[in-house]
Protein backbone atom coordinates (compact mmCIF):
# COMPACT_ATOMS: atom_id res chain seq x y z
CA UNK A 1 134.13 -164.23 83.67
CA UNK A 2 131.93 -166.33 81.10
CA UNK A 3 130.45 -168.35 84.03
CA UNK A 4 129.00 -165.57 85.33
CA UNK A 5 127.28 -163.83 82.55
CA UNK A 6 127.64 -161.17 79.79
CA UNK A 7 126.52 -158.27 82.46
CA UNK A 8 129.08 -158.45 84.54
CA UNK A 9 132.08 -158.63 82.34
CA UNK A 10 133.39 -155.33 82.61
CA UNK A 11 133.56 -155.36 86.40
CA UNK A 12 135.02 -158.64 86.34
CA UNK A 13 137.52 -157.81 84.14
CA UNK A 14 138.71 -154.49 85.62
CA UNK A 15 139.87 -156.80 88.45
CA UNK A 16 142.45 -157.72 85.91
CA UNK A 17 143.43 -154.87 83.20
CA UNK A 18 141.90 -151.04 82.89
CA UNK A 19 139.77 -151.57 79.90
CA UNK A 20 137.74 -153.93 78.42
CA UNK A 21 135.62 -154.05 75.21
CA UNK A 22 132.77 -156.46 74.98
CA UNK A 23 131.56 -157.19 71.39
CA UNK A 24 128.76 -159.51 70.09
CA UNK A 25 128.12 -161.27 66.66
CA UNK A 26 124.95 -162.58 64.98
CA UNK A 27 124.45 -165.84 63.38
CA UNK A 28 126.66 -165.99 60.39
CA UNK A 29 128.34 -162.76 60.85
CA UNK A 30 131.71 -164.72 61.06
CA UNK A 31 132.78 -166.90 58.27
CA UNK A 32 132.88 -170.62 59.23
CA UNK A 33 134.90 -173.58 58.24
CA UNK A 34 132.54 -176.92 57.55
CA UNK A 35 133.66 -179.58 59.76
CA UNK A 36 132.44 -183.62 59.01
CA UNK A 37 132.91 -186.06 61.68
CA UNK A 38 133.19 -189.66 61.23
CA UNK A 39 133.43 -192.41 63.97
CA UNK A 40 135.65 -195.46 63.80
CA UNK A 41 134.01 -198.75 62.85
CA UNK A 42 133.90 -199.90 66.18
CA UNK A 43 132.85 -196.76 67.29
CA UNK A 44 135.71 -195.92 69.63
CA UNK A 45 136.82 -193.04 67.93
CA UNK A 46 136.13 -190.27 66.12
CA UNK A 47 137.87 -188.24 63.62
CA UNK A 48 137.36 -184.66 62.04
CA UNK A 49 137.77 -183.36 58.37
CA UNK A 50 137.76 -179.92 57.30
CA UNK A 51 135.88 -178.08 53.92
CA UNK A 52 134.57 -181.61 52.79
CA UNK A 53 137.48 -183.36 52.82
CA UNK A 54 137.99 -187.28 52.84
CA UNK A 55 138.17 -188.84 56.12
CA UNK A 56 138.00 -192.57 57.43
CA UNK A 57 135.08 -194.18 58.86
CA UNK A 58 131.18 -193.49 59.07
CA UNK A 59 130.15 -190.52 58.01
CA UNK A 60 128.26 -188.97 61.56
CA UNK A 61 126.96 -185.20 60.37
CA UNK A 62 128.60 -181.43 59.54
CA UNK A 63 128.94 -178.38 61.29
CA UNK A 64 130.80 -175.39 61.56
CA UNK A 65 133.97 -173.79 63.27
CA UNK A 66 131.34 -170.77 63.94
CA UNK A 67 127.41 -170.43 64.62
CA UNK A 68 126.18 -170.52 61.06
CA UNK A 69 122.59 -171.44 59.58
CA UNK A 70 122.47 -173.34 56.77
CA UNK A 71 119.24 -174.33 54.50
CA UNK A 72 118.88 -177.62 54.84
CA UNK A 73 119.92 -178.53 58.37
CA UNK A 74 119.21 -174.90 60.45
CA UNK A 75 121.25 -173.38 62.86
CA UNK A 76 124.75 -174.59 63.85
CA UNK A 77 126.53 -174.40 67.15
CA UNK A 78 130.04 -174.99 67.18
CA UNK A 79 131.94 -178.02 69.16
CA UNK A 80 134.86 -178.25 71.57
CA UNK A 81 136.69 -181.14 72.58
CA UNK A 82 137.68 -180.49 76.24
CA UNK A 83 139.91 -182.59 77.90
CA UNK A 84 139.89 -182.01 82.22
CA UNK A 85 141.98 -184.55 84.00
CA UNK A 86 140.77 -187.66 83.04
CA UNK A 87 137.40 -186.96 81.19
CA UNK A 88 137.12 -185.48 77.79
CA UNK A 89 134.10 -184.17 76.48
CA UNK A 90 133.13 -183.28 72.73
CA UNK A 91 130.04 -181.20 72.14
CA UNK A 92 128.50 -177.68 71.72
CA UNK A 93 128.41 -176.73 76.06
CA UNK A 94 131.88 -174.94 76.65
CA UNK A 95 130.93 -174.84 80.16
CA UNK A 96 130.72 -178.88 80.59
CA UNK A 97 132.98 -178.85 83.26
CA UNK A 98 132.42 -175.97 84.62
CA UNK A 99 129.81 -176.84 87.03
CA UNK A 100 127.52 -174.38 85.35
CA UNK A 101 123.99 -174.84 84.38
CA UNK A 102 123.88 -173.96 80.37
């Protein structure tokens, strides 16, 4: 259903249950956590902290569990790690596997 755009939801989904309710928020309209990430020295891994906590490694930037817009570094998309047989993928595009172009 998300592949194929917002429009067609409630078709889509009446292939599956007899109602559906579609519902859309604006930037900042849901309350966020702030996330840091930090890579490993050697740059081989990566690690998350949550609300400013302390975490291990180089500091790499923040963001947020929702889209937020803050001040001093503008709008925030949030970031999925997605894991698909053997390839992982961390980054904003929830459709990175999905073969679709977002």
């Amino acid at each position: 259903i998300a592949n194929k755009g917002i429009s067609s939801t409630d078709a889509h989904a009446k292939e599956w249950v007899s109602s559906a309710i579609q519902d859309f928020n604006n930037v900042g309209d849901l309350p966020g956590t702030q996330i840091d990430l930090f890579k490993s020295i050697d740059g081989a891994r990566f690690g998350a902290s949550l609300e400013g906590n302390a975490c291990s490694g180089s500091f790499i930037c923040t963001g947020f569990s929702t889209p937020q817009h803050e001040p001093t570094i503008g709008f925030t998309l949030p970031h999925f790690q997605v894991t698909c047989g053997t390839q992982t993928y961390f980054g904003p595009d929830v459709n990175h596997f999905s073969g679709f172009d977002s």
